[in-house]
Protein backbone atom coordinates (compact mmCIF):
# COMPACT_ATOMS: atom_id res chain seq x y z
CA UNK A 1 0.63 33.26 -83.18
CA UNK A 2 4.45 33.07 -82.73
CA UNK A 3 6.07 31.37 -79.51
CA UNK A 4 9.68 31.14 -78.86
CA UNK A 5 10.45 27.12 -77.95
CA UNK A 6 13.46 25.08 -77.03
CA UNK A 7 13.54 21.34 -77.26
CA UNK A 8 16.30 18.54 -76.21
CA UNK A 9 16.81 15.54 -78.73
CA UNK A 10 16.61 13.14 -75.22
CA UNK A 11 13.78 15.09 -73.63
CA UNK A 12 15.15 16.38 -70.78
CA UNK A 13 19.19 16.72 -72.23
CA UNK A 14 21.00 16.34 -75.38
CA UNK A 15 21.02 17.87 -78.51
CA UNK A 16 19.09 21.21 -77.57
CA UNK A 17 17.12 23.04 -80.63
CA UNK A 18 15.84 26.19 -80.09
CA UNK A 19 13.34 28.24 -82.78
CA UNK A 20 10.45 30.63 -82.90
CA UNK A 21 6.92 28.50 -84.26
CA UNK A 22 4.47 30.13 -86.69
CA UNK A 23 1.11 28.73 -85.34
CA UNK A 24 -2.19 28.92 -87.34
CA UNK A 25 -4.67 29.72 -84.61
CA UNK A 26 -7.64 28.24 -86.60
CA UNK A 27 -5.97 24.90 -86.15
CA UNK A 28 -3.13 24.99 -83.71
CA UNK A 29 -1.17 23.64 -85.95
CA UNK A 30 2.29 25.18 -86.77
CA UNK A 31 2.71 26.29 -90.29
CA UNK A 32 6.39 26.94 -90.07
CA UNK A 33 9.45 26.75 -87.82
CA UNK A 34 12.56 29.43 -87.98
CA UNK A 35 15.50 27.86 -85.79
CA UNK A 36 17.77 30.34 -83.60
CA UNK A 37 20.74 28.93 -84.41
CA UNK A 38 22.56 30.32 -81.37
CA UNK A 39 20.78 28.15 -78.73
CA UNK A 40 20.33 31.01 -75.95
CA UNK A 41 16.92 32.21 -75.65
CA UNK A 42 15.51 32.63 -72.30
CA UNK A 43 13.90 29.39 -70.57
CA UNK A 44 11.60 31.37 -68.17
CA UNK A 45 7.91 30.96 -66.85
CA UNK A 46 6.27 32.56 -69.95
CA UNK A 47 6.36 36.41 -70.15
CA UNK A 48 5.00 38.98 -73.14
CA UNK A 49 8.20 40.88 -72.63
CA UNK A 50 10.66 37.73 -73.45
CA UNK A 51 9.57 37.97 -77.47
CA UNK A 52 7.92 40.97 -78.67
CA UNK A 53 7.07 41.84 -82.58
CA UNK A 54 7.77 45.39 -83.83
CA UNK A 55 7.95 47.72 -86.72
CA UNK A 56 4.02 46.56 -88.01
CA UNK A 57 4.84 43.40 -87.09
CA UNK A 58 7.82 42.92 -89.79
CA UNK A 59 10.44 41.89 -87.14
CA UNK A 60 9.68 39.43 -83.97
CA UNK A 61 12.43 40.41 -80.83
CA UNK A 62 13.47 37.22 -78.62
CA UNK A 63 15.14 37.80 -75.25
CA UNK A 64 18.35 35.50 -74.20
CA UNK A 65 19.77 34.45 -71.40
CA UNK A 66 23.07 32.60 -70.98
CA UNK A 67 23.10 34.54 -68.25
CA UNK A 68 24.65 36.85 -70.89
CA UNK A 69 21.88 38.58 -71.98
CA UNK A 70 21.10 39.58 -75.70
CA UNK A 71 17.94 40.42 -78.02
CA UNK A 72 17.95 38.21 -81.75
CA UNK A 73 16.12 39.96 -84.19
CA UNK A 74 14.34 37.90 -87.06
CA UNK A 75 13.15 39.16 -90.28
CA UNK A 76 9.34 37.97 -90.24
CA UNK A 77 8.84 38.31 -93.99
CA UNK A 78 12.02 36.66 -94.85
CA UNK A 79 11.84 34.57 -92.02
CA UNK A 80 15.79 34.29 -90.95
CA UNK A 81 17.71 35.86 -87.67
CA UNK A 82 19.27 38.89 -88.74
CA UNK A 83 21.38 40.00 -85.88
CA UNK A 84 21.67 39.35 -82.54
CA UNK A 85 22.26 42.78 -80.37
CA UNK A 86 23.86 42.77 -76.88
CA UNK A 87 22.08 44.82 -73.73
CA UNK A 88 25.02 43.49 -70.91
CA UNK A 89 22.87 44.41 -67.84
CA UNK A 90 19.47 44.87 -68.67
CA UNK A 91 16.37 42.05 -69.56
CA UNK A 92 13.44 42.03 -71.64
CA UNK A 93 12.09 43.77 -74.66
CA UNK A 94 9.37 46.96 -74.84
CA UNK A 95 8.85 48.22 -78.02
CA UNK A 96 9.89 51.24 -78.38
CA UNK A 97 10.48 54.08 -81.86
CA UNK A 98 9.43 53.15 -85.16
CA UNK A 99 12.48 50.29 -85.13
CA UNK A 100 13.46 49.15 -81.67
CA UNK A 101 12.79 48.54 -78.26
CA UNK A 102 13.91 49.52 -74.43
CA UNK A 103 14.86 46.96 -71.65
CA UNK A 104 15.22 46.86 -68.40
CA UNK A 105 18.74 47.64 -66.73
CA UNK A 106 19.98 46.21 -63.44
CA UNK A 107 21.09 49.43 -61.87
CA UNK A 108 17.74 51.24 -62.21
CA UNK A 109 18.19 52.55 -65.95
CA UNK A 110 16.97 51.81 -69.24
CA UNK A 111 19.05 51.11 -72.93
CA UNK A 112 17.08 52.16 -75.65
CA UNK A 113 18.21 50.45 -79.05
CA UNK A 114 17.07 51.28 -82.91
CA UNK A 115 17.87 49.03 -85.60
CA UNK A 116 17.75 49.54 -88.98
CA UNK A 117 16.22 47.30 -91.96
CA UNK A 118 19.34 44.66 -91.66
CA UNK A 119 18.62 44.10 -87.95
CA UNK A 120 21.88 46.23 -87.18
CA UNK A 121 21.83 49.08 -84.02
CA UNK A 122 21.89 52.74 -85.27
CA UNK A 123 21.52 54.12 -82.11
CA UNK A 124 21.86 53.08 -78.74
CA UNK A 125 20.88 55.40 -75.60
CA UNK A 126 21.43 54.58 -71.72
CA UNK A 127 18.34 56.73 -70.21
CA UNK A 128 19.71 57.88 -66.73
CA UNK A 129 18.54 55.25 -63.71
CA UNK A 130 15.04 56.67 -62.66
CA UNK A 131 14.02 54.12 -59.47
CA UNK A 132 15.83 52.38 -57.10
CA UNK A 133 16.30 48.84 -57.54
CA UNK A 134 16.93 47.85 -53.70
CA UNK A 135 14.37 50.14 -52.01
CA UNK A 136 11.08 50.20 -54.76
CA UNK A 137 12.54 48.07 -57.53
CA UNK A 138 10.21 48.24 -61.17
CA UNK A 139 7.92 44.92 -61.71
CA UNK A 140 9.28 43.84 -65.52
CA UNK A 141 5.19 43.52 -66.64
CA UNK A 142 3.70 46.52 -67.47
CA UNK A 143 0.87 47.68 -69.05
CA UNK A 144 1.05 49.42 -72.29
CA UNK A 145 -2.15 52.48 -73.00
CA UNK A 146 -1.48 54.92 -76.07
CA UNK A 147 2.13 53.85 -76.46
CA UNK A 148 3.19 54.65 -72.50
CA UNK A 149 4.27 52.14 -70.04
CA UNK A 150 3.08 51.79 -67.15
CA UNK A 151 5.25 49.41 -64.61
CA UNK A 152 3.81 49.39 -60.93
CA UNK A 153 6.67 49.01 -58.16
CA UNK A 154 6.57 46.48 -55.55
CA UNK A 155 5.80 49.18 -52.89
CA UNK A 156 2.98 50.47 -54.41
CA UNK A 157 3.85 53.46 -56.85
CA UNK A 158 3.15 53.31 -60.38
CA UNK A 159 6.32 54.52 -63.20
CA UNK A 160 4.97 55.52 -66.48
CA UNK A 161 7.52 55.45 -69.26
CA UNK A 162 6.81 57.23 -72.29
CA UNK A 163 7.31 54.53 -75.50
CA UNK A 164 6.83 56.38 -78.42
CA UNK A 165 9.79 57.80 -79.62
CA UNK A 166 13.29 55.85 -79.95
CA UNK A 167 14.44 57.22 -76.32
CA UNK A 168 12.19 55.45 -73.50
CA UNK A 169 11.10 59.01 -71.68
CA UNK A 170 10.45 58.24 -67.30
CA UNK A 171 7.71 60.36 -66.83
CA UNK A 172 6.49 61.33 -63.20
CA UNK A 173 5.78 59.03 -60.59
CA UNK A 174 2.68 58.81 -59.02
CA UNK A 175 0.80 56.55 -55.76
CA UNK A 176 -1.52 53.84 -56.29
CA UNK A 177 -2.55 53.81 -52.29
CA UNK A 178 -3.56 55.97 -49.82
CA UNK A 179 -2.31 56.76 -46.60
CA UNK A 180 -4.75 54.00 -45.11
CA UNK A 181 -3.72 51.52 -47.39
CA UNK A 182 -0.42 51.98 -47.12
CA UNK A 183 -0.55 51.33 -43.06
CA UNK A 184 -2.09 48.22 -43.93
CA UNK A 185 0.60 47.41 -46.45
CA UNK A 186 -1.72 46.22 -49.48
CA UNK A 187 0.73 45.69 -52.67
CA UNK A 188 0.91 44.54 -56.17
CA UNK A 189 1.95 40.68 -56.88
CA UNK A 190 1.63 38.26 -58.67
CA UNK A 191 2.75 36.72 -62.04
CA UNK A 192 0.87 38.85 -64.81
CA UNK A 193 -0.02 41.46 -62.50
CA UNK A 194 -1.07 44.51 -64.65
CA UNK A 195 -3.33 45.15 -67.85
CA UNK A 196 -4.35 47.88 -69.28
CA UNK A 197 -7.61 49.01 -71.48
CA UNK A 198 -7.54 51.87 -74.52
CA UNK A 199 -9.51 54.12 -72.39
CA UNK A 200 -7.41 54.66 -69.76
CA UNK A 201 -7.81 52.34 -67.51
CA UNK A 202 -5.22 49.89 -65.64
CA UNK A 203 -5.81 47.12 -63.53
CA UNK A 204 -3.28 45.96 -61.17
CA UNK A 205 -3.49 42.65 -59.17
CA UNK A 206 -3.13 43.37 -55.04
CA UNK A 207 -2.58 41.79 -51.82
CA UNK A 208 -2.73 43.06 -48.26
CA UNK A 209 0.04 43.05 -45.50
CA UNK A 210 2.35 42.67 -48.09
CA UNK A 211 6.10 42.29 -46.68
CA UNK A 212 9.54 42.26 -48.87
CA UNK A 213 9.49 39.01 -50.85
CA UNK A 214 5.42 38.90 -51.18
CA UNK A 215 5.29 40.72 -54.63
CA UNK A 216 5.32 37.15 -56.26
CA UNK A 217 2.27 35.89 -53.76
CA UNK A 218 -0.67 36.82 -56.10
CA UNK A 219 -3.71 38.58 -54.62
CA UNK A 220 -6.98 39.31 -53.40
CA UNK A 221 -8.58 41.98 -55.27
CA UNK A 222 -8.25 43.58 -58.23
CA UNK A 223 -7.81 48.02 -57.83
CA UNK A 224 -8.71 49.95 -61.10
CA UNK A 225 -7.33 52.96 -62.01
CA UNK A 226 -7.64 56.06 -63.94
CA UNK A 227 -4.17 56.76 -65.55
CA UNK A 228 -5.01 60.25 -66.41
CA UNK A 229 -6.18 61.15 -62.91
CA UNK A 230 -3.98 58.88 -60.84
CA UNK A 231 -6.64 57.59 -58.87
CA UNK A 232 -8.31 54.33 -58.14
CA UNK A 233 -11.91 54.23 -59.75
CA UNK A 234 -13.07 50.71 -58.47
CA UNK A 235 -12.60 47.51 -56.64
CA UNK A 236 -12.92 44.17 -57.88
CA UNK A 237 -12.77 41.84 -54.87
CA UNK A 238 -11.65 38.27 -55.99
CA UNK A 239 -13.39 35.15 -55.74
CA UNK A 240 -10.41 33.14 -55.48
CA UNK A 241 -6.54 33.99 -54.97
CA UNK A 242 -5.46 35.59 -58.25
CA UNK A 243 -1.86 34.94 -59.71
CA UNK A 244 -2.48 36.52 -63.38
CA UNK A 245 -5.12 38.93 -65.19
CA UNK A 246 -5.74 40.26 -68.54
CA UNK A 247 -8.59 42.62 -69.23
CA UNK A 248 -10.36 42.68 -73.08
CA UNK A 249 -9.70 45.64 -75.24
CA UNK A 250 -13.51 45.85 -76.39
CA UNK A 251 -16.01 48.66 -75.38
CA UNK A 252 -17.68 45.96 -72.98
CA UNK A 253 -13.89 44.67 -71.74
CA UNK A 254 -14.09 41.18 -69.32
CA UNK A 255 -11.42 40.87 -67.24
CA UNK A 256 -10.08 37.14 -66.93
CA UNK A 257 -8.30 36.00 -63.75
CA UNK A 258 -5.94 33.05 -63.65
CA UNK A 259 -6.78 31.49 -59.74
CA UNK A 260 -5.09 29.71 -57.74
CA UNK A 261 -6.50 26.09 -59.30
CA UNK A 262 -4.85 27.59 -62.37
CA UNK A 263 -8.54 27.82 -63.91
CA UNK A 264 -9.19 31.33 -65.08
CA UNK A 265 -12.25 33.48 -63.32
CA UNK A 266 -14.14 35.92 -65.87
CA UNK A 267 -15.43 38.98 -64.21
CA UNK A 268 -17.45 41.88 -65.65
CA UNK A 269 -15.46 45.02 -64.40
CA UNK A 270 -18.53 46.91 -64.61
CA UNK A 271 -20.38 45.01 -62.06
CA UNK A 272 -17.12 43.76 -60.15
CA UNK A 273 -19.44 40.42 -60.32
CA UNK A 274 -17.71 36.71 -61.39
CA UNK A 275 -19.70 35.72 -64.39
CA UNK A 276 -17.82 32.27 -65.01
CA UNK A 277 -14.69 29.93 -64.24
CA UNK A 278 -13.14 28.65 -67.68
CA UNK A 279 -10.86 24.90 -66.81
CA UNK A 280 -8.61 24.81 -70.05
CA UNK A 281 -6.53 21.62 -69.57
CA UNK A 282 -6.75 20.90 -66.10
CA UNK A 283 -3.66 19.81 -64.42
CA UNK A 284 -1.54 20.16 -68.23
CA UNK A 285 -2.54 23.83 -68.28
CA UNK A 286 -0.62 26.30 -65.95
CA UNK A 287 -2.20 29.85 -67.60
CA UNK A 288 0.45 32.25 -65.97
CA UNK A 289 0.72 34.54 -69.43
CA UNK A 290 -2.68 36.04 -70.67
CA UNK A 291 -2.88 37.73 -74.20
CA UNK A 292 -6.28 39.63 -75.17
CA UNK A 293 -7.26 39.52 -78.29
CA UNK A 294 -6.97 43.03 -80.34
C-alpha cells in the first residue's frame, strides 16, 4: 500500500518533509520511504485521484498543489522522482493510455499527458471542454468499469469518459433521474460518492431536495445503475446519513457505507438489507476514502 504523506519537524510548522510510504499491509508497518524533494504535494481530505499508480503498477502519479498545480512521477522499481510535469489549470490524476493519465481542467476540458520510460511528456492533448463548470460542473470521483469513467454531475447527469487510449474520449451524456425525481430535486453528494462493480454496475450516493452547495451534504439512499442501459436497477435506502461508499469487486460484492458517526455500514446490495456496522478507531478514524480490495 503506498500513501503520499507530509510531516513538519515541530508538528504543526517547521521543517516540512514530504514522501510517498511503502506500507506492508500484513503488518502496517512501512518498509520504505521515497522523499519528494520538492515539498508540494496536495494536503487535501484524502482522495484516490490525488496519487494514482500506472503502467502495471511501475510508476506511482502524486498530485500538487502550491496552488500551482503539477503531477511528480516516481519510478516504483527504482524508487526515485523522475520528473515532475505541469497541468496549469486542471487537478487530479486518471489513468489514462498505456503511460499516462488525464486531469481535470478548470474551464470544462481535459489535458491528456503520456510519458515515456524517463518520466518525460511525449504527448500532451487539451480534449475540447465537454460540460459546463458553472451550470452542471463534473464531481472529481468517478467510478472506473472496463477502463471508462464515469463522473456523475452535481445536477444529476452522469459523463462517461472513455480511458483507454492516450486521448481521454467524452462519450455521451446520459440522466440518472426521472422527471419525478428531478421535481423533487434528489442529487448526488457526498465525499466518495460513486463506485463501480466489473459487471456494470455503478452506485452513486443521493440526497433529496438538493439545492446549489448540497453536493458535499452526503445522502440518504444509495441508486444503482446499469451503465449499459442507463437506467437505475435498485434502491438501497440508508440506515444512517451516508458521506462515502465503496462496493466489493467479488461475484457476491458488499457495499460498505461510511455514516455519519464515521463508522462504516455493510449492506448486501442484493437484499438492499444492513448486515453490520464496522467502528475502526472511533473518534481517531475519519474513513472518508474507501479502497476495495481487487
Amino acid at each position: 500500500m503506498y500513501s503520499a504523506e507530509t510531516y513538519y519537524s515541530r508538528g504543526t510548522r517547521g521543517v516540512r518533509t514530504d514522501v510517498l510510504s511503502v506500507w506492508d499491509n500484513a503488518t502496517l508497518s512501512v518498509k520504505k520511504e521515497i522523499e519528494l524533494p520538492h515539498k508540494k504535494r496536495a494536503q487535501t481530505v484524502s482522495e484516490k485521484n490525488a496519487t494514482q499508480l500506472i503502467d502495471n503498477d511501475k510508476y506511482m502519479l502524486v498530485f500538487n498543489f502550491t496552488p500551482a498545480t503539477s503531477v511528480s512521477v516516481i519510478d516504483m522499481l527504482e524508487h526515485k522522482v523522475l520528473n515532475d510535469v505541469d497541468i496549469p489549470g486542471c487537478s487530479l490524476i486518471y489513468p489514462s493510455g498505456k503511460r499516462g493519465f488525464s486531469t481535470l481542467c478548470a474551464d470544462g476540458s481535459m489535458l491528456s499527458i503520456q510519458l515515456d520510460e524517463q518520466g518525460k511528456v511525449v504527448s500532451e492533448t487539451r480534449v475540447p471542454s465537454f460540460f459546463n463548470v458553472d451550470e452542471d460542473p463534473l464531481f472529481e470521483k468517478y467510478a472506473r468499469i472496463n477502463n471508462v469513467g464515469y463522473f456523475p454531475t452535481f445536477h444529476g447527469y452522469m459523463q462517461p469518459v472513455d480511458l483507454s487510449g492516450p486521448v481521454a474520449k467524452p462519450q455521451e451524456k446520459w440522466d440518472l433521474l426521472s422527471a419525478s425525481e428531478r421535481e423533487q430535486n434528489w442529487r448526488p453528494g457526498g465525499w466518495q460518492i460513486i463506485s463501480g462493480h466489473p459487471d456494470g454496475r455503478v452506485f452513486v450516493l443521493m440526497h433529496k431536495d438538493g439545492v446549489n452547495g448540497s453536493h458535499k451534504d452526503g445522502g440518504t439512499e444509495v441508486w444503482v445503475y446499469d451503465t449499459k442501459q442507463h437506467k437505475k436497477i435498485k434502491t438501497i435506502p440508508l440506515e444512517s446519513h451516508g458521506i462515502s461508499l465503496e462496493v466489493t469487486k467479488g461475484d457476491e460484492p458488499l457495499l460498505a457505507v461510511t455514516n455519519a458517526k464515521m463508522m462504516i455500514d455493510v449492506y448486501n446490495p442484493k437484499s438492499a438489507k444492513l448486515e453490520r456496522t464496522l467502528s475502526i478507531g472511533g473518534d481517531n478514524a475519519n474513513p472518508f476514502t474507501l479502497i476495495a480490495v481487487e
